[in-house]
Protein backbone atom coordinates (compact mmCIF):
# COMPACT_ATOMS: atom_id res chain seq x y z
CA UNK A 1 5.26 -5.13 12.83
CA UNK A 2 5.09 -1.64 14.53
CA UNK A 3 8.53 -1.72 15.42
CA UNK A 4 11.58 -0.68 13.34
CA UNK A 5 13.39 -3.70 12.21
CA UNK A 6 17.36 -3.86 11.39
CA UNK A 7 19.08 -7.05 8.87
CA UNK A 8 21.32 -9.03 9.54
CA UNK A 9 22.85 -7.34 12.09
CA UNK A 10 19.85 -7.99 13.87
CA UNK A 11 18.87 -4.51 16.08
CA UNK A 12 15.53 -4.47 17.48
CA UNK A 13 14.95 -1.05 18.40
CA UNK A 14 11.68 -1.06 20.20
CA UNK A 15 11.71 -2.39 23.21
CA UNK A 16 14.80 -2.43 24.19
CA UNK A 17 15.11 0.67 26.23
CA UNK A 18 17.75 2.51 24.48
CA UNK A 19 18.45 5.81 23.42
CA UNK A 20 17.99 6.21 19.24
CA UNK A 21 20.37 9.01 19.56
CA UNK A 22 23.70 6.39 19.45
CA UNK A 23 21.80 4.75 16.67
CA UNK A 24 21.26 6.98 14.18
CA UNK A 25 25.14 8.08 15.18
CA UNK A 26 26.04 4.56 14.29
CA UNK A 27 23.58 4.03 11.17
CA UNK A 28 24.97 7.76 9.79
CA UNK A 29 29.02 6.84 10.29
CA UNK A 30 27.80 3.78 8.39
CA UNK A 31 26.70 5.42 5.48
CA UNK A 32 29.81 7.78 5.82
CA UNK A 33 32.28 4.69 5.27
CA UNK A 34 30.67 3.73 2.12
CA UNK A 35 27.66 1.58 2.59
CA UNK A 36 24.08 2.60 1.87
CA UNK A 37 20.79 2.43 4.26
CA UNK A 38 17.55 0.72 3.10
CA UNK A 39 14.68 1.27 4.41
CA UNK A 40 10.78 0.04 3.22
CA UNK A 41 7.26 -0.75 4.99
CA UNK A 42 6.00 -4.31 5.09
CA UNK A 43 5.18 -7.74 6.56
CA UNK A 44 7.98 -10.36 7.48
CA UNK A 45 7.46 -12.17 4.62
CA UNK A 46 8.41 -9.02 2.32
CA UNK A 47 11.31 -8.79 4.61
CA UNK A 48 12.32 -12.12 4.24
CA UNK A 49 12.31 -11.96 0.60
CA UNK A 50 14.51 -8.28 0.42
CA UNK A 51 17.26 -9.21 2.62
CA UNK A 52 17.71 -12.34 0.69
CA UNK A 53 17.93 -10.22 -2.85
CA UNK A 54 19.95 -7.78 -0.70
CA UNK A 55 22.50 -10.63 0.44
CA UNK A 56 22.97 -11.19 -3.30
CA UNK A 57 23.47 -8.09 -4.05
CA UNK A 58 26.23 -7.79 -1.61
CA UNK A 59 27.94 -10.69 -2.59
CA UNK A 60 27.81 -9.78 -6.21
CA UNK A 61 29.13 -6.21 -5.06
CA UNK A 62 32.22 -6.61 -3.38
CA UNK A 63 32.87 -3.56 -1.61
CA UNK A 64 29.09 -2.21 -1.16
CA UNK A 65 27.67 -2.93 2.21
CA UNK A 66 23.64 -2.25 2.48
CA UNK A 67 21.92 -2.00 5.91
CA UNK A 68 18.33 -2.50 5.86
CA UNK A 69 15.11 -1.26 8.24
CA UNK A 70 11.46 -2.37 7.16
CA UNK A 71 8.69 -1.12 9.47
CA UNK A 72 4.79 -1.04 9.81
CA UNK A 73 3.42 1.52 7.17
CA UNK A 74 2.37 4.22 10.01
CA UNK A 75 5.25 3.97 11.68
CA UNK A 76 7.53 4.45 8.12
CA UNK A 77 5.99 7.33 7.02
CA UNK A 78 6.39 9.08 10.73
CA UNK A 79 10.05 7.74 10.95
CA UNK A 80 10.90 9.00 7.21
CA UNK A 81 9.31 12.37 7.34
CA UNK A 82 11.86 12.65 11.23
CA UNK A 83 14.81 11.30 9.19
CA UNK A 84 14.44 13.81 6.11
CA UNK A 85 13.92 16.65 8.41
CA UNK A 86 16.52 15.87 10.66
CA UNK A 87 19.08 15.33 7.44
CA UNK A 88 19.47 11.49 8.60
CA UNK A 89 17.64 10.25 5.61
CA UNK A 90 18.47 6.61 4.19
CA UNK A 91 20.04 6.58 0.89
CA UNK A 92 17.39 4.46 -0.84
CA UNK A 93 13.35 4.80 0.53
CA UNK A 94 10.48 2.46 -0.59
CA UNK A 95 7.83 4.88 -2.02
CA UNK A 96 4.42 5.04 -2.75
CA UNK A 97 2.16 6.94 -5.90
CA UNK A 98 0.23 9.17 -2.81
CA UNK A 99 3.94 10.31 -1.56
CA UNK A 100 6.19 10.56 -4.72
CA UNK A 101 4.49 14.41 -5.58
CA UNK A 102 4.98 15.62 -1.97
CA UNK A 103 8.79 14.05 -1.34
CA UNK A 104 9.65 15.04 -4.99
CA UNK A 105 8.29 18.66 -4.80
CA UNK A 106 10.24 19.28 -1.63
CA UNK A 107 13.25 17.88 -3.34
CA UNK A 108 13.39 15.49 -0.27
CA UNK A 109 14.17 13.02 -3.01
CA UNK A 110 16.20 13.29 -6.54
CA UNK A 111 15.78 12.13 -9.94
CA UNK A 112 16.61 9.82 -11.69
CA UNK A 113 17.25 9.87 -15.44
CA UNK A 114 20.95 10.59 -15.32
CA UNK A 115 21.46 7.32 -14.28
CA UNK A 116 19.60 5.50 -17.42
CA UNK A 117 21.35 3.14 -19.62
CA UNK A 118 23.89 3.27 -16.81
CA UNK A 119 23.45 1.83 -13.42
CA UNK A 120 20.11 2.41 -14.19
CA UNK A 121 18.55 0.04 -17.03
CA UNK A 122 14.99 -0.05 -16.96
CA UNK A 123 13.30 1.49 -20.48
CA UNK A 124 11.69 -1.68 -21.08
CA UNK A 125 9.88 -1.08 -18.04
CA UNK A 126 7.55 0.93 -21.19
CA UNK A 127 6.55 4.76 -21.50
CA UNK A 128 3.44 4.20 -19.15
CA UNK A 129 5.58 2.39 -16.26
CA UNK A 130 8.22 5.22 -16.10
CA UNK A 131 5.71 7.84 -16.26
CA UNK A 132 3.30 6.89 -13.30
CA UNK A 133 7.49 6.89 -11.47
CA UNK A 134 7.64 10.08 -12.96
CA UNK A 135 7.00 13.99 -11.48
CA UNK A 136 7.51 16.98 -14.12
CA UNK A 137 8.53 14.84 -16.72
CA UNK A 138 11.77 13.42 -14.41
CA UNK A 139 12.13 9.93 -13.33
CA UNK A 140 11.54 9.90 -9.29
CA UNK A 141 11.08 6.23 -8.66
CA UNK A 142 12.01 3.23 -10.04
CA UNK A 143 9.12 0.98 -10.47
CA UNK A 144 8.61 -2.62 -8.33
CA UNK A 145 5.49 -3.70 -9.42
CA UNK A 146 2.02 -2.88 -10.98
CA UNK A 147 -0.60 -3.76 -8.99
CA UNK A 148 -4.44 -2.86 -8.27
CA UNK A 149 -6.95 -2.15 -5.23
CA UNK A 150 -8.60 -5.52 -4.44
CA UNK A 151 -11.18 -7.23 -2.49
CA UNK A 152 -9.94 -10.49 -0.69
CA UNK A 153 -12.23 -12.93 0.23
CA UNK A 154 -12.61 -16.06 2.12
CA UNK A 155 -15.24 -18.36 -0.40
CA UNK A 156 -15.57 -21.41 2.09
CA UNK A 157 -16.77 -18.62 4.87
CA UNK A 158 -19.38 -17.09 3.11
CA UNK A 159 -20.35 -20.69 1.78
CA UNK A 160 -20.57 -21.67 5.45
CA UNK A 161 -22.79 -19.14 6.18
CA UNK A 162 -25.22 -20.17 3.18
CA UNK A 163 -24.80 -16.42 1.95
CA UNK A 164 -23.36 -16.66 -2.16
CA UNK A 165 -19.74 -14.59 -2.10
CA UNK A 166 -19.80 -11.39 -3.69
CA UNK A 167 -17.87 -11.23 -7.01
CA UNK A 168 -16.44 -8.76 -9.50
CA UNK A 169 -19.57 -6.68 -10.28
CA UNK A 170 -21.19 -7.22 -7.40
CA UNK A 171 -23.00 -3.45 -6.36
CA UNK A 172 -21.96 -1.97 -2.91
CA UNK A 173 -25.94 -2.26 -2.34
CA UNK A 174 -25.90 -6.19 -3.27
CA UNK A 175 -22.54 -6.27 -1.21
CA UNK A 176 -24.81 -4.73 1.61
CA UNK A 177 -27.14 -7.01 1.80
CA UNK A 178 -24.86 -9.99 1.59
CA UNK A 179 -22.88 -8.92 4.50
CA UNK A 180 -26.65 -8.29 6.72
CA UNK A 181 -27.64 -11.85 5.45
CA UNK A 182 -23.95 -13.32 6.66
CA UNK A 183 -24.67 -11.65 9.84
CA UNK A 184 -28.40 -12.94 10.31
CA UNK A 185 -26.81 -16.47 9.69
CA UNK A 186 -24.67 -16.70 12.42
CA UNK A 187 -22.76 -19.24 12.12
CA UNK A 188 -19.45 -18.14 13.88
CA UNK A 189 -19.38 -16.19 17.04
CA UNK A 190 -17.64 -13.22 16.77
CA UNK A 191 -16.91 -13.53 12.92
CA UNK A 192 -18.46 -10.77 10.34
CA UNK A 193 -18.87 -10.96 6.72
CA UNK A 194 -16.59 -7.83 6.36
CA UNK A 195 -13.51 -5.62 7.86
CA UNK A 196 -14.86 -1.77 8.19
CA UNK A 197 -13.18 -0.30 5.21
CA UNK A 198 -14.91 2.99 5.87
CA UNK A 199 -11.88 4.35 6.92
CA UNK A 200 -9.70 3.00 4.25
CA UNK A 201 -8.63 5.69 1.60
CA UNK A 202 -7.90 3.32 -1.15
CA UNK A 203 -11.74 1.65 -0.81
CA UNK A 204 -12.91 5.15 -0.73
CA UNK A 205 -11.18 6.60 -3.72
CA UNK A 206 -12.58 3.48 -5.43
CA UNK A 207 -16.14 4.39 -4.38
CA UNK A 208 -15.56 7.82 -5.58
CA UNK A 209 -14.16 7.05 -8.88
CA UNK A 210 -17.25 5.51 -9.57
CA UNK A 211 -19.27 8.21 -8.91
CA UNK A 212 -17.12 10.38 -11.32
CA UNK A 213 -15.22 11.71 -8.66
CA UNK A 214 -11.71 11.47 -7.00
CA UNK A 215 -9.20 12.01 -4.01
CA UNK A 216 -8.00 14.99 -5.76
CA UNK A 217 -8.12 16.83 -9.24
CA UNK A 218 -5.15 17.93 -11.05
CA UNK A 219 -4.91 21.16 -9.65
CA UNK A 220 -4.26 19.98 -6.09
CA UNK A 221 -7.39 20.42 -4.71
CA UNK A 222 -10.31 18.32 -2.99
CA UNK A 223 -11.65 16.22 -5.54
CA UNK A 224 -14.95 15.33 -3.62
CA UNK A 225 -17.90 17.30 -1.44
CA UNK A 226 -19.47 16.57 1.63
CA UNK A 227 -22.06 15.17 0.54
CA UNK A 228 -20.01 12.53 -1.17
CA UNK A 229 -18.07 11.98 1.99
CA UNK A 230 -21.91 11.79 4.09
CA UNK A 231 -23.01 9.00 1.67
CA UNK A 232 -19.25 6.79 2.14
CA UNK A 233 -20.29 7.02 5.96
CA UNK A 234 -23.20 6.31 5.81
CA UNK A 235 -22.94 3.39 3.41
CA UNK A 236 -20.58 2.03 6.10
CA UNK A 237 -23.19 3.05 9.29
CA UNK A 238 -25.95 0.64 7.17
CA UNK A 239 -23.48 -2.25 7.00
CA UNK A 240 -22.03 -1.70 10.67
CA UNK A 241 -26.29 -1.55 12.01
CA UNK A 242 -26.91 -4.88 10.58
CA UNK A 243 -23.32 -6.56 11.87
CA UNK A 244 -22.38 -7.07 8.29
CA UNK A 245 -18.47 -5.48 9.56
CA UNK A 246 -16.72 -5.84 12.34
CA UNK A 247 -17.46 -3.46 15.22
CA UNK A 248 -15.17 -0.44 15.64
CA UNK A 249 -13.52 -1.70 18.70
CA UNK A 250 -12.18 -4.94 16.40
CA UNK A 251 -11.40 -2.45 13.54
CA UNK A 252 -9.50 -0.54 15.93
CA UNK A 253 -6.88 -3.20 15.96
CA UNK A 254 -5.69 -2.96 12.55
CA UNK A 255 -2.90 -0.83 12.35
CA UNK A 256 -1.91 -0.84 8.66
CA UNK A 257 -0.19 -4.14 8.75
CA UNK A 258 -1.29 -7.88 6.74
CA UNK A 259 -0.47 -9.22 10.45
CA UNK A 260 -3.33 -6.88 11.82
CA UNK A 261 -5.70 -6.94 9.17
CA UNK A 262 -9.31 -8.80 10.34
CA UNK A 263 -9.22 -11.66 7.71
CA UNK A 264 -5.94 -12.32 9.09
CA UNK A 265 -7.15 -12.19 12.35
CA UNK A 266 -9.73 -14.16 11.78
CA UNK A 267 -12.74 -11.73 12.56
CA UNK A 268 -13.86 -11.42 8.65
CA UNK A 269 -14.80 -13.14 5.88
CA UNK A 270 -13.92 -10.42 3.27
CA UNK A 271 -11.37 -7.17 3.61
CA UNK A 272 -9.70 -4.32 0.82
CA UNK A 273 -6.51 -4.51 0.29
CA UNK A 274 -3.71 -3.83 -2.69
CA UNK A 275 -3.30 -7.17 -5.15
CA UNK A 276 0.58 -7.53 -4.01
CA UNK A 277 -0.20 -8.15 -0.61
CA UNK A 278 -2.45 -11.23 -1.50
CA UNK A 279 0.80 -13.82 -0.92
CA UNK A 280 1.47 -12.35 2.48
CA UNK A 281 -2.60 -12.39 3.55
CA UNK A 282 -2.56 -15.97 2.08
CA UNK A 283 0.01 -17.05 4.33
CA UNK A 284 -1.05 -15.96 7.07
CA UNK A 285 -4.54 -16.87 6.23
CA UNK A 286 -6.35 -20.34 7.49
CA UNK A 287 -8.28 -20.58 4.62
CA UNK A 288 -8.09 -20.14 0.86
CA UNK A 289 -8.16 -17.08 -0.27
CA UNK A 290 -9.43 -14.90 -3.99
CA UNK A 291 -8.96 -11.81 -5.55
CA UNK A 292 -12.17 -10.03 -6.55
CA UNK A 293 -12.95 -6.41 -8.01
CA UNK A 294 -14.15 -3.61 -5.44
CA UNK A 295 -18.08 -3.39 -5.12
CA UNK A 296 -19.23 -1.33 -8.27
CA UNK A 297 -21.71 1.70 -8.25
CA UNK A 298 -24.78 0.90 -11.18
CA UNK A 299 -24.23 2.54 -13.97
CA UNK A 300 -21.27 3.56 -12.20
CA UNK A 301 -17.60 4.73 -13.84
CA UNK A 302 -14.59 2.25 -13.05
CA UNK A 303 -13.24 2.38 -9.89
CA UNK A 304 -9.87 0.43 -10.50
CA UNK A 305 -6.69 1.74 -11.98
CA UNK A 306 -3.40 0.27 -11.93
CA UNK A 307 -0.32 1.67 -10.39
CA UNK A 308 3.01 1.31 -9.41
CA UNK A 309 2.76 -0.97 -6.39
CA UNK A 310 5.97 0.95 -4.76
CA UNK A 311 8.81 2.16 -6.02
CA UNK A 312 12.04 2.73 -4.72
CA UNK A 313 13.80 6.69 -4.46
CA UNK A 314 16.84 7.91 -3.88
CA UNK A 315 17.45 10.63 -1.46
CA UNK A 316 18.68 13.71 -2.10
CA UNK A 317 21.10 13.24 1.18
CA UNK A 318 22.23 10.10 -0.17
CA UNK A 319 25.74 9.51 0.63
CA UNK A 320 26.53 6.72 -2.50
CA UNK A 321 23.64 7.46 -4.75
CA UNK A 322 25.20 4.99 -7.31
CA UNK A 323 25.27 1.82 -5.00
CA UNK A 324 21.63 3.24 -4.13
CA UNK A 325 20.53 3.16 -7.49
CA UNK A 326 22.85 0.11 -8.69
CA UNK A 327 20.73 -1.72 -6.15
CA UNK A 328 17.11 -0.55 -6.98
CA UNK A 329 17.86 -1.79 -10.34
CA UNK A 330 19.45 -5.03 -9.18
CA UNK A 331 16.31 -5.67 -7.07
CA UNK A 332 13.41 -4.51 -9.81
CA UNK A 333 15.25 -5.48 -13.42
CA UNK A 334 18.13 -8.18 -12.84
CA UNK A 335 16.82 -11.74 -12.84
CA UNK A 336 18.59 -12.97 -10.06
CA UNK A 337 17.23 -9.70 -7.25
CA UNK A 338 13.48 -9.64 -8.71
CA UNK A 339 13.19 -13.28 -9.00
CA UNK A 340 13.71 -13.32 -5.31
CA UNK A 341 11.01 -10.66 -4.70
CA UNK A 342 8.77 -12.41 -6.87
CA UNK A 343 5.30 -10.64 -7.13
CA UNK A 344 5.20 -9.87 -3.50
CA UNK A 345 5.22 -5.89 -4.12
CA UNK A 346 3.11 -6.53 -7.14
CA UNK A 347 3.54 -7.73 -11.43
CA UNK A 348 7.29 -6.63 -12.60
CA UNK A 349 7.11 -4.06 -14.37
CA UNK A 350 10.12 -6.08 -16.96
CA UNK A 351 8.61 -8.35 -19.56
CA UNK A 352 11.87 -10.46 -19.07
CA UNK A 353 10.89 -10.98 -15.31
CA UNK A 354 7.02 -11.35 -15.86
CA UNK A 355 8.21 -14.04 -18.08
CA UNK A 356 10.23 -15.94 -16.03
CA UNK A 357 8.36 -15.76 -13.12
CA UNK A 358 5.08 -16.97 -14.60
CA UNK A 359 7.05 -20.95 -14.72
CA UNK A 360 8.01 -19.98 -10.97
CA UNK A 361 5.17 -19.03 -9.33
CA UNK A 362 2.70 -21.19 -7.38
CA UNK A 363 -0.83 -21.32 -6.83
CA UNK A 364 -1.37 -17.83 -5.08
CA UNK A 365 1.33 -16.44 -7.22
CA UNK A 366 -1.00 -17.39 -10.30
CA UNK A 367 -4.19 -16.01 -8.85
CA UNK A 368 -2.54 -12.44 -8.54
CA UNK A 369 -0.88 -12.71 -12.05
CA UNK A 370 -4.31 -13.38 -13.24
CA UNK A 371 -6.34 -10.77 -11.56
CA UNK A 372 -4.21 -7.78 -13.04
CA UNK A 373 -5.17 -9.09 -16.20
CA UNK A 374 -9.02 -9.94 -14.66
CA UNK A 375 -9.15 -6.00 -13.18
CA UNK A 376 -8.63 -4.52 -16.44
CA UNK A 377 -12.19 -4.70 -17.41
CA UNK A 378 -13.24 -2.83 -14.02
CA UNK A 379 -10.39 -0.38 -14.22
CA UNK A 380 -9.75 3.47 -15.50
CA UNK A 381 -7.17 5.99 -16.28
CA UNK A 382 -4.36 6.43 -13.12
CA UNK A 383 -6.24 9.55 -11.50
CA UNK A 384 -4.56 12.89 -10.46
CA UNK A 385 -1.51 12.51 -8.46
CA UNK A 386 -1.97 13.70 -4.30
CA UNK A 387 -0.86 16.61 -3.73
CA UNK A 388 1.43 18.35 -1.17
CA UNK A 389 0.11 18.31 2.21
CA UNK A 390 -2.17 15.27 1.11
CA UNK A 391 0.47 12.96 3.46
CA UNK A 392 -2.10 13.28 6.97
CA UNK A 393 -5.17 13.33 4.94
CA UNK A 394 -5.39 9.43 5.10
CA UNK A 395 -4.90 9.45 9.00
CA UNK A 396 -7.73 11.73 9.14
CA UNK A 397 -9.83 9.73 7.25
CA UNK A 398 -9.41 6.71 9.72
CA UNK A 399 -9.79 8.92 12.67
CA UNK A 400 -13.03 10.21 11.17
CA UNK A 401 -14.32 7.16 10.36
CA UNK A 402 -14.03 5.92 14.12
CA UNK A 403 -15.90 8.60 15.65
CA UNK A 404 -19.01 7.27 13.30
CA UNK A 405 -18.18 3.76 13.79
CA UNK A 406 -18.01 5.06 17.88
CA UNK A 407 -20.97 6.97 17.31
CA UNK A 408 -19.29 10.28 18.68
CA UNK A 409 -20.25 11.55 15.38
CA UNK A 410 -23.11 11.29 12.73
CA UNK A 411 -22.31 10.55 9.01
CA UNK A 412 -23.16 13.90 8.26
CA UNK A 413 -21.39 15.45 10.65
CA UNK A 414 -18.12 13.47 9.56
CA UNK A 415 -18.60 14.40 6.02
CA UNK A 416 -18.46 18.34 7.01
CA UNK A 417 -15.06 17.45 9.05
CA UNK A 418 -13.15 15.29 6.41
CA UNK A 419 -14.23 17.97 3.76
CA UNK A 420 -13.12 20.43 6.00
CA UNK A 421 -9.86 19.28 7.72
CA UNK A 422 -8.61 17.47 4.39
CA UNK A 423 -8.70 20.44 2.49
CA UNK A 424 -7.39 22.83 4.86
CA UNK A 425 -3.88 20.23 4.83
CA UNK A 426 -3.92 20.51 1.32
CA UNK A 427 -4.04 24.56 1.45
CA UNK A 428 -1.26 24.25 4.19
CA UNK A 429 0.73 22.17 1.80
């Protein structure tokens, strides 16, 4: 899932010793003769699902050619940020809330209200929907799902272990001590009650939001201190001492991907991840999986909010911004495109399509409809939008969180280097 994935006509970069240079010579003569480049991070099975919508759209669109790319998130963001700055852009990008401020303030990407009631035909979509798309008061993205933060857990594990599953509500203390007691039982070798999400921004912004805190505050700058950042650590240092997580050389693995991910690997009982990727961890998953809230703070704030899941932008290089945008409509508002995405990048946004897909979906499909609706009880306002230069600041985080988990650095220490490094990105911008 690392590597950069072409449709259809089937190019597997990686791996295949070959310059990229004749490539991206090929890929840019192709936009040139009137088709349009796709390009969006996920598994296979989101793959699967938008080159089949993308087929249709073809069909139905004699004349407009799409190629497609899909690639690991890491990777995408590294391969996008080359392409823009190299002018080799694809016409339409997959984009997410933490980038849409940073790609639309360097007018890396264009907007999009020109195009409403036109190709464009998404005001149904609701004031809320368009706005969290929205930068300056101008329509950025167009919006392919609303989904949440989650906690994904494996019941029959914990059950195994004689240890009760955590549920929504559940404290990050109780959580704790659930994961030492699934460690003292021992019933799997080499199994943990948890993934280390110490190094996951989206747990972390969770755990700060319920301390009254967040990422960042509306002016663009830090919106925690170092001794918030000390106490994530260690919170993380407690659970990783009894064997509640996975050790950092297991964690290590996980690069970003469903595929990687240590429930799917079969190393945890539990792991954090956004409530559109439950259908791809349940199919790759041996056992039955549930949705569950984040572990709450006592007396703590919310520490859920719902977002756009991704949305998808046009480029401001784009050679045929109206087959670009005739398709992002096609795939998030026309029955026949997001029925064939179903609720894989998260609840349409559409009433029509939530709808229709409610009949469609199956069991897993049901338990993600319902927790959107469950999470509302546990979640707040959207918080401030990142900020330029906020792209690295999640790669930091991980990196950070490794040198504790390594023990090449103390929870303290690590607090005074996030604090520090994270904020000096943002005042680089």
């Amino acid at each position: 899932m690392n590597n950069m994935h072409l449709k259809r006509r089937h190019l597997l970069v990686a791996g295949l010793g070959v310059s990229l240079t004749p490539l991206l010579g090929k890929i840019s003569a192709f936009a040139q003769d009137g088709g349009i480049r796709m390009v969006w991070w996920g598994s296979e099975e989101r793959a699967r699902r938008t080159n089949e919508a993308v087929d249709l759209f073809e069909q139905k669109n004699g004349g407009s050619s799409v190629e497609t790319e899909f690639m690991g998130w890491d990777d995408y963001w590294t391969r996008l940020a080359t392409q823009v700055a190299g002018g080799n852009a694809p016409d339409l990008i997959q984009m997410d809330y933490r980038y849409l401020f940073e790609y639309a303030g360097r007018g890396a990407i264009v907007p999009l209200d020109d195009f409403m009631g036109k190709e464009l035909k998404i005001a149904d979509f609701g004031a809320a929907n368009l706005a969290s798309c929205s930068v300056g008061g101008k329509l950025f993205g167009v919006n392919l799902g609303v989904n949440s933060f989650a906690t994904l857990i494996d019941k029959a594990a914990w059950a195994e272990a004689g240890v009760e599953a955590p549920t929504s509500g559940t404290t990050w203390q109780q959580f704790a001590e659930k994961c030492a007691a699934f460690a003292k039982a021992g019933k799997r070798k080499n199994f943990y009650a948890t993934a280390d999400s110490s190094g996951q921004e989206n747990t972390f912004e969770a755990w700060l939001l319920q301390r009254g805190k967040s990422l960042y505050t509306a002016d663009g700058n830090l919106g925690y201190d170092v001794t918030d950042a000390t106490d994530w650590f260690k919170l993380w240092s407690e659970i990783r001492a009894s064997g509640g997580c996975v050790p950092p050389d297991v964690q290590a693995l996980y690069k970003n991907t469903i595929e990687t991910a240590p429930l799917t690997t079969g190393t945890a009982a539990t792991d954090f991840a956004f409530s559109n990727q439950f259908a791809g961890y349940q199919k790759l998953a041996k056992s039955t999986l549930d949705l569950i809230a984040c572990p709450t703070l006592d007396g703590g704030k919310p520490g859920h909010y719902l977002k756009p899941s991704q949305m998808l932008s046009v480029t401001a290089g784009a050679k045929n911004p109206n087959i670009a945008v005739a398709l992002a409509n096609f795939l998030a508002r026309e029955p026949e495109g997001a029925l064939i995405l179903g609720i894989e990048r998260g609840v349409p946004a559409a009433p029509e399509i939530r709808d229709a897909l409610a009949s469609k979906v199956d069991d897993v499909g049901r338990k993600a409809l319902a927790f959107i609706s469950h999470i509302e009880a546990y979640s707040g306002p959207l918080p401030p939008p990142p900020p330029k230069g906020s792209g690295e600041n999640y790669n930091v985080l991980t990196r950070i969180s490794q040198e504790v988990a390594f023990e090449q650095s103390t929870p303290e220490q690590a607090g005074e280097t996030l604090v520090s490094e994270t904020s000096a990105n943002l005042k680089r911008g």
